[in-house]
Protein backbone atom coordinates (compact mmCIF):
# COMPACT_ATOMS: atom_id res chain seq x y z
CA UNK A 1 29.41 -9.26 11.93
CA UNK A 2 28.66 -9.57 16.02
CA UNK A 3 25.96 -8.04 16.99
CA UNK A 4 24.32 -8.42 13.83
CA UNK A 5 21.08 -10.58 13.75
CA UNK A 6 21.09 -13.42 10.99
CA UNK A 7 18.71 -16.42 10.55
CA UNK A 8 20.59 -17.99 7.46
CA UNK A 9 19.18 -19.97 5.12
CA UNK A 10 18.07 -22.95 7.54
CA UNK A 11 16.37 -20.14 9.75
CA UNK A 12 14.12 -19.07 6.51
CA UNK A 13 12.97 -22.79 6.20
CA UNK A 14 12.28 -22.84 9.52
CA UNK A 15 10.09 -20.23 9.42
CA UNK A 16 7.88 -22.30 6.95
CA UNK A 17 6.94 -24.69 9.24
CA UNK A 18 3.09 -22.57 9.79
CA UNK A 19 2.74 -22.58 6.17
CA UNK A 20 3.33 -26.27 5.84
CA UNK A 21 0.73 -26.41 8.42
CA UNK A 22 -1.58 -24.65 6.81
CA UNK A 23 -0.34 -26.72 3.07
CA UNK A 24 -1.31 -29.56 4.92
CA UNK A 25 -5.01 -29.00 5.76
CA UNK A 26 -5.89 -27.42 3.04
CA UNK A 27 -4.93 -30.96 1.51
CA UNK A 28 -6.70 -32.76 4.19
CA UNK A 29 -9.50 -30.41 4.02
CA UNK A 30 -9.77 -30.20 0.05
CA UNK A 31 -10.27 -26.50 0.74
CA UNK A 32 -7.33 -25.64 -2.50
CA UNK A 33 -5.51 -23.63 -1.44
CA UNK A 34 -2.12 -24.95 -1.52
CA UNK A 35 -1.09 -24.03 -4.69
CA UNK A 36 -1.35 -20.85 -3.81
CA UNK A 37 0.50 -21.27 -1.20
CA UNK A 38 3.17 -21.99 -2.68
CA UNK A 39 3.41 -19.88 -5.11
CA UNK A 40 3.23 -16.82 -3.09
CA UNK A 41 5.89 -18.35 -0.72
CA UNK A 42 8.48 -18.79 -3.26
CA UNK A 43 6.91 -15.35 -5.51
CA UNK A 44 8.18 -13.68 -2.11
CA UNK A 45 11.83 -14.90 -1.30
CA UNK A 46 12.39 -14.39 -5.35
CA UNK A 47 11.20 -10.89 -4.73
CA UNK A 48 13.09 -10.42 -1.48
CA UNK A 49 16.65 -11.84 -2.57
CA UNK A 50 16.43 -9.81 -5.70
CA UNK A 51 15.14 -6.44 -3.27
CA UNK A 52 17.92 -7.48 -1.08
CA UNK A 53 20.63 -7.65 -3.82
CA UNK A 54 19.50 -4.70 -5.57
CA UNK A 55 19.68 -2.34 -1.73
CA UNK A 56 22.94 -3.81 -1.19
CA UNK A 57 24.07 -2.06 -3.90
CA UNK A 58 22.05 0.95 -3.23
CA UNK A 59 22.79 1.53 0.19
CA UNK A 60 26.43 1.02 -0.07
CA UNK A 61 28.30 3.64 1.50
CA UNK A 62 30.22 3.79 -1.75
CA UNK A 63 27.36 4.97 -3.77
CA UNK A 64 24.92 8.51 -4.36
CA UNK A 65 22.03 9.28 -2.97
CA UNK A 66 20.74 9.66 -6.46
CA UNK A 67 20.41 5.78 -6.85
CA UNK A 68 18.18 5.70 -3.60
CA UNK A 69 15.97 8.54 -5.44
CA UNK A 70 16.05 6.62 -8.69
CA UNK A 71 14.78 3.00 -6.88
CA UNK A 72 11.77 5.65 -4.83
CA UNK A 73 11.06 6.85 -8.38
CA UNK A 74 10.32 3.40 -9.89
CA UNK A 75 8.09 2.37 -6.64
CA UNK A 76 5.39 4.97 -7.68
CA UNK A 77 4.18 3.43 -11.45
CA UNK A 78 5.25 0.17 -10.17
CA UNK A 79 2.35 0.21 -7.63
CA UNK A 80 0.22 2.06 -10.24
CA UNK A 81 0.97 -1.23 -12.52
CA UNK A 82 -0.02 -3.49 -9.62
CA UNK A 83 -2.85 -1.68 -8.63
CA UNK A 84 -4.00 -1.78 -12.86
CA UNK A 85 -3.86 -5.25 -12.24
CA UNK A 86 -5.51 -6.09 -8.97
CA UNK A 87 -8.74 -3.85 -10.60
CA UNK A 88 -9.48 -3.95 -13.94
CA UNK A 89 -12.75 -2.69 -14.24
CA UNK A 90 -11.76 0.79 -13.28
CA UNK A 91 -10.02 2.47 -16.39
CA UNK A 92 -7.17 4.76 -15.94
CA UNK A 93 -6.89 2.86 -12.21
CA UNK A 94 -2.80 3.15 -13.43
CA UNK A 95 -2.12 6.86 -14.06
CA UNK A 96 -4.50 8.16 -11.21
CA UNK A 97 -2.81 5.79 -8.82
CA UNK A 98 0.86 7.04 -9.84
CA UNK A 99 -0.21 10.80 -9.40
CA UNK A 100 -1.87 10.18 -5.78
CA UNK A 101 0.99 8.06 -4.72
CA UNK A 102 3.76 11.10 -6.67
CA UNK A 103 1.60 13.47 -4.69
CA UNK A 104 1.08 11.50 -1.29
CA UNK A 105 4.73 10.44 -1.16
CA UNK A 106 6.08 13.88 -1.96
CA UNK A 107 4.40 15.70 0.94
CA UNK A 108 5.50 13.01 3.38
CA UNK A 109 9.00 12.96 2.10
CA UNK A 110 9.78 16.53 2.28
CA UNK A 111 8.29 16.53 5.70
CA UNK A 112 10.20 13.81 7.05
CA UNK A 113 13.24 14.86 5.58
CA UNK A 114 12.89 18.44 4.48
CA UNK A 115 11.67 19.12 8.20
CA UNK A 116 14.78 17.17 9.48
CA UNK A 117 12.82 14.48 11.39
CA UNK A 118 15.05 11.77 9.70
CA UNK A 119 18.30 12.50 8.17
CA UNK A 120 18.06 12.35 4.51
CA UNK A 121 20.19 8.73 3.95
CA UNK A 122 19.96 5.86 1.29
CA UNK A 123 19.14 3.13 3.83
CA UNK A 124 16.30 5.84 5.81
CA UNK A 125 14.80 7.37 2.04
CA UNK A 126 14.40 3.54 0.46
CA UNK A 127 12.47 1.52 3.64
CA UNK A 128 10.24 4.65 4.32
CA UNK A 129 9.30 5.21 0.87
CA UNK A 130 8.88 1.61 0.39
CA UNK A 131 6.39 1.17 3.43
CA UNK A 132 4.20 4.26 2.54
CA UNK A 133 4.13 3.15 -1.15
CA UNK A 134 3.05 -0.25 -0.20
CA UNK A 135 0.32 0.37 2.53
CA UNK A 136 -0.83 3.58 0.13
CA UNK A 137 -1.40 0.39 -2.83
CA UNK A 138 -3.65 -1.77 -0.59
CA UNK A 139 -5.75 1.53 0.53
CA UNK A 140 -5.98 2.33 -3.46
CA UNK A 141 -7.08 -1.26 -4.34
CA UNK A 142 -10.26 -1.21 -1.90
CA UNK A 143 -11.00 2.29 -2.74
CA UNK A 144 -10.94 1.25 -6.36
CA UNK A 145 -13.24 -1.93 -5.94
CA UNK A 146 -15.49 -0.18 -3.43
CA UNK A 147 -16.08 2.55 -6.01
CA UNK A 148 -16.77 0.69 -9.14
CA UNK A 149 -19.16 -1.81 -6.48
CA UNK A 150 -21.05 1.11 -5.09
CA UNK A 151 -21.62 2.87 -8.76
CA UNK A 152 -23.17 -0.36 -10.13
CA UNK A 153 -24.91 -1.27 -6.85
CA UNK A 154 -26.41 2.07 -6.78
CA UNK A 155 -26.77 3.02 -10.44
CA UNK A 156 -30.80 3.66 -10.51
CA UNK A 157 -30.71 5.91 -7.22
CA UNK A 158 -28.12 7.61 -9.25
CA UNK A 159 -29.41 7.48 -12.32
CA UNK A 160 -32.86 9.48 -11.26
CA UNK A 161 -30.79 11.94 -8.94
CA UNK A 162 -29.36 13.01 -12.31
CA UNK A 163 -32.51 13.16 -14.22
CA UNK A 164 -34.01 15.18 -11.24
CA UNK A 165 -31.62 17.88 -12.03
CA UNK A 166 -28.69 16.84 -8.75
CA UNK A 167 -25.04 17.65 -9.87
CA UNK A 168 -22.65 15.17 -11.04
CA UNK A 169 -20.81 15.39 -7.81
CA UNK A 170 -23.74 15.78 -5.61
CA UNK A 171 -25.26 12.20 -7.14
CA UNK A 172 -22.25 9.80 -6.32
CA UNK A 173 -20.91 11.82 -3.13
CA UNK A 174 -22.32 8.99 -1.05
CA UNK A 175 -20.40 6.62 -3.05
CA UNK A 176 -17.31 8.48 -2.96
CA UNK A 177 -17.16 8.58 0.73
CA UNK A 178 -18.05 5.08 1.29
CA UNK A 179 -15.45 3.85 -0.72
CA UNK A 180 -13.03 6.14 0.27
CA UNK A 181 -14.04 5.29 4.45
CA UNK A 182 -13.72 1.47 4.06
CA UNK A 183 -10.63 1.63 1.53
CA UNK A 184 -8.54 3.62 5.19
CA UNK A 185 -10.77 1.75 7.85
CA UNK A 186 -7.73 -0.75 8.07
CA UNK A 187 -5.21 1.86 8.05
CA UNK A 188 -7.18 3.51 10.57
CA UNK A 189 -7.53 0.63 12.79
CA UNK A 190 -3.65 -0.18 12.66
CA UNK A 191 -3.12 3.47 13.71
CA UNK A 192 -5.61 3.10 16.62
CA UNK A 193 -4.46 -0.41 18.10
CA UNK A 194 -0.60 -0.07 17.39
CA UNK A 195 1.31 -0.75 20.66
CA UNK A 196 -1.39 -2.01 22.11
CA UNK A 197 -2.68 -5.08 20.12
CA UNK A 198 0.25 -5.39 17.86
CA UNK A 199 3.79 -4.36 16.96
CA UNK A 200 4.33 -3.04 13.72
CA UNK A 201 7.15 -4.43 11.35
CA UNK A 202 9.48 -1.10 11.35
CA UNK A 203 9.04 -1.05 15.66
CA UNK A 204 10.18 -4.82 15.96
CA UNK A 205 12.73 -4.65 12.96
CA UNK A 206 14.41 -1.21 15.00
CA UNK A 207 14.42 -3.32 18.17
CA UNK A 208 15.93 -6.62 16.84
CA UNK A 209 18.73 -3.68 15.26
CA UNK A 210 19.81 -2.54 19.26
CA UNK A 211 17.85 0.64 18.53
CA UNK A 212 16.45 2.34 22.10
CA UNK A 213 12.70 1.07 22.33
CA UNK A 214 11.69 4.69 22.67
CA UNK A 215 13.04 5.90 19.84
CA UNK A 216 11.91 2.91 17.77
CA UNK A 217 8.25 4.02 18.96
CA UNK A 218 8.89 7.39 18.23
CA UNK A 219 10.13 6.54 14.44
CA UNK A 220 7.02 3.97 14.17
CA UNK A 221 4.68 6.59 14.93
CA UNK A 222 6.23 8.47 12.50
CA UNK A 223 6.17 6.37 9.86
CA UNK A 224 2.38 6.09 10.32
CA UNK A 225 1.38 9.45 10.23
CA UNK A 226 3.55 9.21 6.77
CA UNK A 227 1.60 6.00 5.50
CA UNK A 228 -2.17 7.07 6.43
CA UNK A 229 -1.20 11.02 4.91
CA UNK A 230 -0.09 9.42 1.56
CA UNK A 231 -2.70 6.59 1.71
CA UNK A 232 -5.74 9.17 2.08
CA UNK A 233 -4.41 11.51 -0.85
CA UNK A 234 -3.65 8.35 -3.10
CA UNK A 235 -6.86 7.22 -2.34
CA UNK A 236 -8.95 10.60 -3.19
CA UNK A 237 -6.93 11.05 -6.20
CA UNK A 238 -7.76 7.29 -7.30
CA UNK A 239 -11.77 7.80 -6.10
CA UNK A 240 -12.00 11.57 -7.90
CA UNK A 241 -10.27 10.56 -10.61
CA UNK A 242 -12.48 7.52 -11.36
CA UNK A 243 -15.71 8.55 -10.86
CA UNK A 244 -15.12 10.63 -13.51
CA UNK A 245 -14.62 7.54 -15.99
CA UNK A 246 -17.94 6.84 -15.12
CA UNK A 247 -20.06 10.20 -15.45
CA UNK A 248 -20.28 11.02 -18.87
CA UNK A 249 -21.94 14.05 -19.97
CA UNK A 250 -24.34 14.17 -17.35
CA UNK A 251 -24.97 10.83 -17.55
CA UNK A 252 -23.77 7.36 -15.27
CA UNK A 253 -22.06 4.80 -17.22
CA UNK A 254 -22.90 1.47 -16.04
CA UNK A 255 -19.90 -0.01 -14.21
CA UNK A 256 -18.94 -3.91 -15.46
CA UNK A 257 -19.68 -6.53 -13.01
């Protein structure tokens, strides 16, 4: 359609010209890291086409909003699963990363669309759950690692804060609030420098559509407020919830390495 913006299929390859760069002197360089390269180039336009095929359908005019609510619904274990797998040492990383995000998401969508900021639409529900869900995972995957790090790192200090009669809570809150701290610092940062040092995806991608540049920066900013709410509730849930794994009556259990 005019006015529409397409690359086609020769602009995509195109766009792989950096990465063959970047192929190539890893190869030159023996630094290995082609392969992966690779594989997360073609894991991606797998994952896109089918995500683009599967909205099509979704957003068509033709169809209820209940299918948009039904795709939001399967983000939330989905990113619990991914986050299981990104951190295995911390057990029940899965379930407490589904309740945050069920939690997180659910106060940002009613206020975005039970407050009537956005209109409550396939094509507005699906992108802006799908960019809080997806920020919210990388937050929960530091805060995860950071937490099982700082409970082995610092098992003897906690160790004899217990035996000297300190709470539970009182013994790791140091650890809690690092992990939680450097798990949103990037969050935080994108917040702080956006405009500025950067445009973010949702800004550029409302521009490139013919939307005013104004509003675009007033739906960006938005949309962040959304991401870094659900990101820091995700995040506590995922931190409360698995320091608990690790305190057993009374006592620390030593994290695995």
């Amino acid at each position: 359609m005019e006015g529409l913006l397409s690359i086609g299929a020769w602009g995509l390859v195109a766009s792989l010209v950096p990465v063959l760069v970047v192929a190539i002197v890893s190869v030159g360089s023996h630094l290995g890291i082609e392969r992966e390269l690779v594989v997360s180039v073609v894991r991606s336009i797998v994952q896109l086409l089918v995500a683009g095929w599967g909205l099509a359908l979704i957003l068509d005019g033709d169809r209820h909003l209940a299918w948009a609510w039904a795709w939001v619904a399967l983000m939330v274990p989905m990113s619990g699963e991914a986050a299981r797998r990104r951190e295995r040492r911390l057990p029940g990383l899965g379930l407490s990363t589904t309740i945050g995000g069920v939690l997180g998401l659910s106060v940002s969508l009613f206020t975005v669309f039970g407050l009537g900021i956005l209109p409550l639409e396939a094509k507005i529900l699906v992108p802006v759950a799908g960019m809080v869900v997806g920020n919210s995972l990388k937050v929960v995957v530091v805060a995860a690692t950071r937490l099982v790090d700082g409970l082995r790192d610092r098992a003897g200090e906690i160790e004899a804060m217990l035996s000297l009669g300190f709470r539970p809570n009182s013994a790791v809150r140091e650890v809690i609030t690092e992990a939680l701290r450097l798990a949103l610092r990037p969050q935080l940062e994108t917040t702080r420098s956006v405009g500025v040092v950067f445009l973010p995806g949702a800004l550029t991608g409302l521009i490139l559509a013919g939307v005013d540049p104004v509003d675009a920066a007033f739906i960006q900013a938005a949309i962040l407020f959304l991401i870094l709410g659900t990101a820091s509730v995700t995040g506590l849930v995922v931190v409360l919830a698995g320091v608990r794994r690790f305190l057993v009556d009374g006592r620390l259990v030593q994290p695995p390495n």
